[in-house]
Every structure is written in C-alpha cells, then in structure tokens.
C-alpha atoms as a PDB file:
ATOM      1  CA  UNK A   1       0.000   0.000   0.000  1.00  0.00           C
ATOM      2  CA  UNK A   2       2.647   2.757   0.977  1.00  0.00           C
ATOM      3  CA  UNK A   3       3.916   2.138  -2.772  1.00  0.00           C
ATOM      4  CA  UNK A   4       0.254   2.941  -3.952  1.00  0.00           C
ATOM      5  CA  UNK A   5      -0.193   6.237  -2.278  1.00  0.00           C
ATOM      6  CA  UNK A   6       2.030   8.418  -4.285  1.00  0.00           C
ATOM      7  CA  UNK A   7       0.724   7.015  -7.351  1.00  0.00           C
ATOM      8  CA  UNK A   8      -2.975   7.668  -5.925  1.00  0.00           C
ATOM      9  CA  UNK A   9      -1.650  11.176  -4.854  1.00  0.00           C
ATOM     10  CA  UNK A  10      -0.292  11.980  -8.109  1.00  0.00           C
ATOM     11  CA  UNK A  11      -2.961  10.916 -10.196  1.00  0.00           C
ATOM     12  CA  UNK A  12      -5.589  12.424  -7.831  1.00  0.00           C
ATOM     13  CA  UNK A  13      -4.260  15.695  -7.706  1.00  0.00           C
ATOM     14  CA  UNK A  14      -3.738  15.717 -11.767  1.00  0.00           C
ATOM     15  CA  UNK A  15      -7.544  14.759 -12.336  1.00  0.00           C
ATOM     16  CA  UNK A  16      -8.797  17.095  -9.865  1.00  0.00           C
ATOM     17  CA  UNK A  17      -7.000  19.895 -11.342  1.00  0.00           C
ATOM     18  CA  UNK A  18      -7.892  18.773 -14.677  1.00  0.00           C
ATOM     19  CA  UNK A  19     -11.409  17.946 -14.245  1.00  0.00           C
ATOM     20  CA  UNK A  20     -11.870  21.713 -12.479  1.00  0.00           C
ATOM     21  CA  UNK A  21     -13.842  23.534 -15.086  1.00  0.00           C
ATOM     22  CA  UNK A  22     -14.602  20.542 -17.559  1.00  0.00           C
ATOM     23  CA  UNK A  23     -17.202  19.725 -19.185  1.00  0.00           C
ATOM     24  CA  UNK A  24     -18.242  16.871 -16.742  1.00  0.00           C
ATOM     25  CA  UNK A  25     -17.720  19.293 -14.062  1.00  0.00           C
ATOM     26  CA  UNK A  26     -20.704  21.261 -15.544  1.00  0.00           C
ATOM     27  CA  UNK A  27     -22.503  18.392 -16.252  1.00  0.00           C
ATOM     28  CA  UNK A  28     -22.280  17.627 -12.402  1.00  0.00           C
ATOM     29  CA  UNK A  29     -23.912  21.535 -11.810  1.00  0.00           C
ATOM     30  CA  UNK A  30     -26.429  20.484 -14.181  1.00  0.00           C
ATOM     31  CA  UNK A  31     -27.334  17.258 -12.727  1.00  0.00           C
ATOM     32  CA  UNK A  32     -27.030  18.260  -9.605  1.00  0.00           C
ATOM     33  CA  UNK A  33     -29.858  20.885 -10.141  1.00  0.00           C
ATOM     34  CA  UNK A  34     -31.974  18.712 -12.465  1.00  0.00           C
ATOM     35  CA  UNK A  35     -32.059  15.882  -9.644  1.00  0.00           C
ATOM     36  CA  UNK A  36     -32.061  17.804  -6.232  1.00  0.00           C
ATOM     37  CA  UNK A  37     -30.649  14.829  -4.674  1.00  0.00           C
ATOM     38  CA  UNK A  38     -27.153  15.372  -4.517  1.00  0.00           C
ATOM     39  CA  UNK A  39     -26.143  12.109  -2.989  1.00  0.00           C
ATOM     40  CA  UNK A  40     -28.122  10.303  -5.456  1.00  0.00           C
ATOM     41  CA  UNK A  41     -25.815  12.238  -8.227  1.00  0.00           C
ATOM     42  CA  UNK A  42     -22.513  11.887  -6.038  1.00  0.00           C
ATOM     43  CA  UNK A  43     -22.885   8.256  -6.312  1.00  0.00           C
ATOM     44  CA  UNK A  44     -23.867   8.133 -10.209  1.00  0.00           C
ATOM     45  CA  UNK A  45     -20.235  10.230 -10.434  1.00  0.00           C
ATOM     46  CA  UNK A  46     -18.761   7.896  -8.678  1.00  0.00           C
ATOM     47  CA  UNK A  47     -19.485   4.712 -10.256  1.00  0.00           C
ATOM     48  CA  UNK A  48     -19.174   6.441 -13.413  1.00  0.00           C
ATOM     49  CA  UNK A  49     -16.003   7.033 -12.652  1.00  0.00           C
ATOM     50  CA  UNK A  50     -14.817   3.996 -11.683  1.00  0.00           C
ATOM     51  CA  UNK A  51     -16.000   2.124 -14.603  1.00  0.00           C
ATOM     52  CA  UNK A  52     -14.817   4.802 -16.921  1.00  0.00           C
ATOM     53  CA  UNK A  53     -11.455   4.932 -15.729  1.00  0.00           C
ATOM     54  CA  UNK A  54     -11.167   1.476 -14.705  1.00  0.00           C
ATOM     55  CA  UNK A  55     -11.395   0.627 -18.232  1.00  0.00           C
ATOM     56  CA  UNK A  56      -9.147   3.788 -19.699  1.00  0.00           C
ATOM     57  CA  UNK A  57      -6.434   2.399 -16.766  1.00  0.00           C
ATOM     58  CA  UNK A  58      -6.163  -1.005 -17.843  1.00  0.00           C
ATOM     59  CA  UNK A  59      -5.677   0.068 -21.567  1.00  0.00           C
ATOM     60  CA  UNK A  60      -3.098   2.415 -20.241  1.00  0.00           C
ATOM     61  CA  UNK A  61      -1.343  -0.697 -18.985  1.00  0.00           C
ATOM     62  CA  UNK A  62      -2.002  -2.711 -21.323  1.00  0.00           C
ATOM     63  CA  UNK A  63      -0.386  -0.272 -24.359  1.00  0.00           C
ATOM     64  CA  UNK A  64       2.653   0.339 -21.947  1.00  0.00           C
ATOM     65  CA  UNK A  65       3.628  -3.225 -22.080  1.00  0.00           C
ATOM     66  CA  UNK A  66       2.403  -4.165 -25.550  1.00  0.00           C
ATOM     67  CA  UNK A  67       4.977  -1.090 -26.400  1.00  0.00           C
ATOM     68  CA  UNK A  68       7.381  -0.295 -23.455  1.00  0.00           C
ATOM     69  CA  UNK A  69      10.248   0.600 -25.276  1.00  0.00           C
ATOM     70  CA  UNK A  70      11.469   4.581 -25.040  1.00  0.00           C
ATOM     71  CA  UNK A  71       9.450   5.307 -28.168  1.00  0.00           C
ATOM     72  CA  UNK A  72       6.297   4.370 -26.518  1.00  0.00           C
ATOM     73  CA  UNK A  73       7.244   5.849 -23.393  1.00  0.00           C
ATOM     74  CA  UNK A  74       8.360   9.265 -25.275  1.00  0.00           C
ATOM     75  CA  UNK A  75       4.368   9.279 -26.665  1.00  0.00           C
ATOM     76  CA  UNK A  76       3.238   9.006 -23.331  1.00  0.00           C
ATOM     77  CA  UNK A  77       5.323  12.213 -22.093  1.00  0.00           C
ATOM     78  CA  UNK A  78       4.558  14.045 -25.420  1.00  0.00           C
ATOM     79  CA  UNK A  79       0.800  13.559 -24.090  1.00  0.00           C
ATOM     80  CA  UNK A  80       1.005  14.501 -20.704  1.00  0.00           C
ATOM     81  CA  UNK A  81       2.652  17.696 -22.834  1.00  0.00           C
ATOM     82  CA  UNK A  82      -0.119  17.798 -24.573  1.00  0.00           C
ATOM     83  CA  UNK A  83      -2.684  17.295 -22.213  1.00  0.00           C
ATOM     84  CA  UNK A  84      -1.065  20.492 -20.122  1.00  0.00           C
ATOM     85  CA  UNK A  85      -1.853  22.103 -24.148  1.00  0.00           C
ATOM     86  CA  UNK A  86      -5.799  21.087 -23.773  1.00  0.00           C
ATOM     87  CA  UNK A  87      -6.202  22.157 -20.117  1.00  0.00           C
ATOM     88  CA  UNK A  88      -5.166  25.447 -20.931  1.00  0.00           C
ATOM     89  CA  UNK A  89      -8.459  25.868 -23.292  1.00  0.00           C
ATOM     90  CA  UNK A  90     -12.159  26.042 -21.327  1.00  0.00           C
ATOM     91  CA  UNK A  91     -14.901  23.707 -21.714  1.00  0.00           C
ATOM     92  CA  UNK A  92     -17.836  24.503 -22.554  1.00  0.00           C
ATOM     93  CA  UNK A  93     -21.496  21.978 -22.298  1.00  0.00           C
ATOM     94  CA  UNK A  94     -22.859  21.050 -25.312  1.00  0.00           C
ATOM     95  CA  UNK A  95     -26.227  19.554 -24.220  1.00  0.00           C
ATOM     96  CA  UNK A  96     -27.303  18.158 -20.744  1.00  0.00           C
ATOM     97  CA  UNK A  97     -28.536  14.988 -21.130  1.00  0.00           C
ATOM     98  CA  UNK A  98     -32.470  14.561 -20.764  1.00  0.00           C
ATOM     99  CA  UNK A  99     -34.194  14.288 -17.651  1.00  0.00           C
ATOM    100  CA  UNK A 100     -35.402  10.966 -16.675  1.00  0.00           C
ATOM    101  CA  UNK A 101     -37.063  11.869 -13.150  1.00  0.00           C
ATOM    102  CA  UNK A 102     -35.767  12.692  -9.480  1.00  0.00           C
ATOM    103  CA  UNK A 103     -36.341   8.677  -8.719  1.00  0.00           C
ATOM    104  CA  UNK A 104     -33.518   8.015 -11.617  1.00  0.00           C
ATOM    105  CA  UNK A 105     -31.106  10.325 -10.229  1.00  0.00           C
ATOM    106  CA  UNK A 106     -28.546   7.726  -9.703  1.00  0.00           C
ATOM    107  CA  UNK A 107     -28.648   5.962 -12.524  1.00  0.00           C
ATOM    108  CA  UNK A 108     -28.991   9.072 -15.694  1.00  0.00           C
ATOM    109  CA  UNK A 109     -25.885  10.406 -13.575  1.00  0.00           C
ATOM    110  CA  UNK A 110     -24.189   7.377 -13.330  1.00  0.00           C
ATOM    111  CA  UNK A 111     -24.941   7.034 -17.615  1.00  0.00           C
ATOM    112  CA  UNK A 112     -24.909  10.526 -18.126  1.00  0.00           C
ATOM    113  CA  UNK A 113     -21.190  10.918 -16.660  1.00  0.00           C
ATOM    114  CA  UNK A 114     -20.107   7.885 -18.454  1.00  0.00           C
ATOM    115  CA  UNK A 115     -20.678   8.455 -21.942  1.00  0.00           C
ATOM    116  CA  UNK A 116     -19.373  12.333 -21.033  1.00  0.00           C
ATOM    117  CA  UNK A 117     -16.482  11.212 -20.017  1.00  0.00           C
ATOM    118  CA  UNK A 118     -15.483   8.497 -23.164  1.00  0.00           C
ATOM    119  CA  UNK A 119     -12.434  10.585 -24.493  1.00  0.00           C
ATOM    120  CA  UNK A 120     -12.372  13.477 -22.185  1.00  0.00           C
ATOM    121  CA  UNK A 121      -9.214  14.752 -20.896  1.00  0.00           C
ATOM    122  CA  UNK A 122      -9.587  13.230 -17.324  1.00  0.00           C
ATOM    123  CA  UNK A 123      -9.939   9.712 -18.931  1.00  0.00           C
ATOM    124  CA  UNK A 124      -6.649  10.638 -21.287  1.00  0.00           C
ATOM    125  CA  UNK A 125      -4.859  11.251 -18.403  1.00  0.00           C
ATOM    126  CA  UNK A 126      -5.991   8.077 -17.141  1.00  0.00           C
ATOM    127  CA  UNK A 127      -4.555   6.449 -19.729  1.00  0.00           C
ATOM    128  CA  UNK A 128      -0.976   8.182 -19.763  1.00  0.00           C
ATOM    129  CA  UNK A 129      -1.221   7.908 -15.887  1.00  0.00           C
ATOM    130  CA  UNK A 130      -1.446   4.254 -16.037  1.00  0.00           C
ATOM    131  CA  UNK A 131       1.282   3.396 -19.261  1.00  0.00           C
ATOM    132  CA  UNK A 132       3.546   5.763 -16.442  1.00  0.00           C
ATOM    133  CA  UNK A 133       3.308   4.151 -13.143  1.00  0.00           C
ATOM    134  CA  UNK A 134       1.835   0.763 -14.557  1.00  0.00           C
ATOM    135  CA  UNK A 135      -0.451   0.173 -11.893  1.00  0.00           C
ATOM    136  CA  UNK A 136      -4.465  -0.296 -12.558  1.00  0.00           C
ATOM    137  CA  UNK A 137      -5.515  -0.270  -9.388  1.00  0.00           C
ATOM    138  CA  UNK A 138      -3.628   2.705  -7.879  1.00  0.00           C
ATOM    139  CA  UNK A 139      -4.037   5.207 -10.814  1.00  0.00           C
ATOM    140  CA  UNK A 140      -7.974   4.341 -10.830  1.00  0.00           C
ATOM    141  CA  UNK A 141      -7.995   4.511  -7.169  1.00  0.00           C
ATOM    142  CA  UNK A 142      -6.466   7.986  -7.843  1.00  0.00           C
ATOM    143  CA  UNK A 143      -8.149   9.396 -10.608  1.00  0.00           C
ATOM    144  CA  UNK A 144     -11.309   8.166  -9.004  1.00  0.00           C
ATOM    145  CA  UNK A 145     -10.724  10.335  -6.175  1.00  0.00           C
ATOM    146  CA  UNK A 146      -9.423  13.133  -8.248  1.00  0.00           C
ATOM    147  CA  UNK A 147     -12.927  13.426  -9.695  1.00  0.00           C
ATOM    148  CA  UNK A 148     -14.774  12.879  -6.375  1.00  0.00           C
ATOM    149  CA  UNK A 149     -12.401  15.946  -5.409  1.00  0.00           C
ATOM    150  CA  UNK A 150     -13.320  18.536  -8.093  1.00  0.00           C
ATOM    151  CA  UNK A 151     -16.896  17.203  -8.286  1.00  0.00           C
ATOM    152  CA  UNK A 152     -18.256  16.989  -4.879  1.00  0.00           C
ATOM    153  CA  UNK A 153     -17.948  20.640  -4.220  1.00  0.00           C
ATOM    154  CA  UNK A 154     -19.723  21.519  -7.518  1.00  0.00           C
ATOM    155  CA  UNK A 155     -22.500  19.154  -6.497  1.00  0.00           C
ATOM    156  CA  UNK A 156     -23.108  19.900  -2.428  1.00  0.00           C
ATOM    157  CA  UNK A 157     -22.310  24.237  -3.149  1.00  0.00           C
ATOM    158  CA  UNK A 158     -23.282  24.641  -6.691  1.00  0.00           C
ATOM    159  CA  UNK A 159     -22.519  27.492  -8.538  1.00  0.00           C
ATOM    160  CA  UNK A 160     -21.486  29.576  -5.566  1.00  0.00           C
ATOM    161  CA  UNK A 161     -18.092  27.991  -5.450  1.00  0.00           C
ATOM    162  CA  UNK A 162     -17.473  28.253  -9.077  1.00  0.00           C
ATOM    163  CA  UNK A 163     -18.408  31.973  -8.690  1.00  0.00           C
ATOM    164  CA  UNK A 164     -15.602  32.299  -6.308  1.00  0.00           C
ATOM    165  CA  UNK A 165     -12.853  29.643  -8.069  1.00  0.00           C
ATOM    166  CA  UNK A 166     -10.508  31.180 -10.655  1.00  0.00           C
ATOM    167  CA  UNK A 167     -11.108  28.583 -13.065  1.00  0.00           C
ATOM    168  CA  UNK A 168      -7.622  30.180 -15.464  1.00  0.00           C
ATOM    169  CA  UNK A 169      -5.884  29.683 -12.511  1.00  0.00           C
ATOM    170  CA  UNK A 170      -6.963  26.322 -11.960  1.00  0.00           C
ATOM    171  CA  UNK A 171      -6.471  25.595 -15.714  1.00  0.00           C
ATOM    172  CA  UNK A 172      -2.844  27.140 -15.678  1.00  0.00           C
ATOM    173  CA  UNK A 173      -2.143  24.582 -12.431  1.00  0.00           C
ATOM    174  CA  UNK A 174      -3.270  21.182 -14.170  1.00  0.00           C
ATOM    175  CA  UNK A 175      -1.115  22.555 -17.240  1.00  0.00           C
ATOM    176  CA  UNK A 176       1.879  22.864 -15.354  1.00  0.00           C
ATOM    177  CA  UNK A 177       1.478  19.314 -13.585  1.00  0.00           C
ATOM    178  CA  UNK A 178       0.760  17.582 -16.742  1.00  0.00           C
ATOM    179  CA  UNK A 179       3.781  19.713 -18.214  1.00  0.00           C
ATOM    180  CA  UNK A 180       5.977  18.668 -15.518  1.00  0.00           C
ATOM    181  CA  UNK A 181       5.189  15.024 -15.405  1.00  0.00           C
ATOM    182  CA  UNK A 182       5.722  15.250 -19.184  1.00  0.00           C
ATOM    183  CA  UNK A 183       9.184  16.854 -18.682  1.00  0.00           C
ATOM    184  CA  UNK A 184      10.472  14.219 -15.917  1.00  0.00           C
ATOM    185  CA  UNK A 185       9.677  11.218 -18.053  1.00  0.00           C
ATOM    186  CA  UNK A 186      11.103  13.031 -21.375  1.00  0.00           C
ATOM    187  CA  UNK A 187      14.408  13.361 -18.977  1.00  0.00           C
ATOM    188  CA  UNK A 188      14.389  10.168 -17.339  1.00  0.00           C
ATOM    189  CA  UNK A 189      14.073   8.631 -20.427  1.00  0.00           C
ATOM    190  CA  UNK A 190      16.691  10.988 -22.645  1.00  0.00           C
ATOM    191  CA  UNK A 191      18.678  11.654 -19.614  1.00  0.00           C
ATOM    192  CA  UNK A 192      18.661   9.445 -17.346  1.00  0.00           C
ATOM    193  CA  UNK A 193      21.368  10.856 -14.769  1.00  0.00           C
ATOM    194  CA  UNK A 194      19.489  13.613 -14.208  1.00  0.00           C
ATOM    195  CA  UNK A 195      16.679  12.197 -12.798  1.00  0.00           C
ATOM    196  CA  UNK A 196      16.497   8.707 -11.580  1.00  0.00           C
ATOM    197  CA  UNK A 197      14.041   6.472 -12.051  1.00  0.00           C
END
C-alpha cells in the first residue's frame, strides 16, 4: 500500500486539477440541479467514474507493455505535454442529457457521466497515468478520487463555489502538472542521470 499512495496522490491531484472547469464538471452543476438529490448524483459520479477509468487504466497498462520501449514511453510524455496544451483551453457543455425523473437520479448520472467522459481529458490522463506508473488499481484509485475531489464541491455548493474559483488559474495549475510530469519522463528517459528512475 505505501507504494500505492504516491501514485494515488499523483494521479488524484492531476484529475482534480484537470477535471476543475470541464465539461463533466458542468454536467455535475447540471445534474445536480436537475435531480435535487445530490447524494443520489454523487454516487452516479462515482461509479461512473470507476468504470470509466477502470477501463481507460487497464488500456493504459495494457499499451505500456504491448509497447514499453522509449518510443512508446516518449508518446506518453509528449501527451502529458499535450494534455497540459488542452487544459489550458475552457470547456464549454454542449447539451445536458435529458431528464429521466428525481427517482432516476442515480442511474442518468451514473450514464450521463459515463458516456461524457469516453475521451475526455480526465480519462486521457488516465490512460498516460497508467502506461507511467503501470499500476491499474492505484491510478484508478487515484483518478477516481481526483474526480470525487473537483466534483463533490460543484455538487453539495453549486454554482457559488465556481463563482468564487478562478477557473484560469486552476487551468494554468493542471497545465503545469501535466507539463511537468511530461518533462520528468522526457528526462528520465533521454537523460537518465538527471533524474532517476
């Protein structure tokens, strides 16, 4: 376990930066006032989550050691760079899904997060998080937990917090983590003496 928790630190504080300001962060506003039942939605989020990036981890794995040679592992920094490149640019909510009633709250979150999510740059992060510190587990556990982070606050407080949250600063943060973990692998991998692995 104590060799999981930086790996769940890392990739929770990544995805919670990231995810601040996303689209499935407004979806979780929306929801969250469609339902009025914001445990009900918490819990759709979460299980959403878990499947999503569940799924996006194990492929993350699974491409690392299909291809774990330096090229591989130099696409995986190049995406963390460019991941730091997408953060930088807002979100915006196409459509909110329809309503299917307050009694279904759980379940058109928990479907309505899901297909949100497919390709989203929380679930690309998964994926580059996971081909990094090959670990399923860990880096879901993480991500997970990242989302819970950024998301529970939009659900309980609602569009009071994200009044008061600079969401460019936010933005700028996740850029420069996913620019930095980007940058140590590029180094560890090009120059290895100056960082170790």
């Amino acid at each position: 376990m104590e060799t999981m928790l930086p790996i769940i630190a890392t990739s929770a504080g990544v995805v919670a930066l990231a995810e601040i300001g996303d689209k499935t962060m407004l979806l979780a506003l929306v929801l969250a006032a469609r339902y009025r039942q914001p445990f009900a939605v918490l819990g759709g989020i979460l299980l959403a989550t878990l499947a999503n990036h569940g799924l996006a981890a194990w492929a993350g794995v699974a491409l690392a050691g299909l291809l774990a040679g330096p090229l591989f592992q130099t696409a995986v920094a190049i995406g963390f760079l460019a991941m730091a490149a997408w953060t930088l640019v807002p979100d915006k909510l196409d459509e909110a899904p329809e309503a299917t009633g307050t009694s279904h709250a759980l379940i058109g979150t928990m479907v309505a997060f899901f297909v949100v999510e497919i390709g989203d740059k929380t679930q690309v992060a998964t994926v580059a998080l996971a081909a990094r510190f090959q670990d399923v587990i860990a880096v879901t556990i993480g991500t997970t937990l990242g989302m819970m982070l950024a998301n529970a606050p939009a659900v309980l407080l609602g569009e009071a917090i994200v009044a008061r949250v600079s969401l460019r600063l936010v933005r700028r943060l996740a850029a420069l983590l996913f620019a930095g973990l980007g940058i140590a692998m590029l180094a560890r991998l090009w120059v290895p003496d100056l960082i170790p692995g």
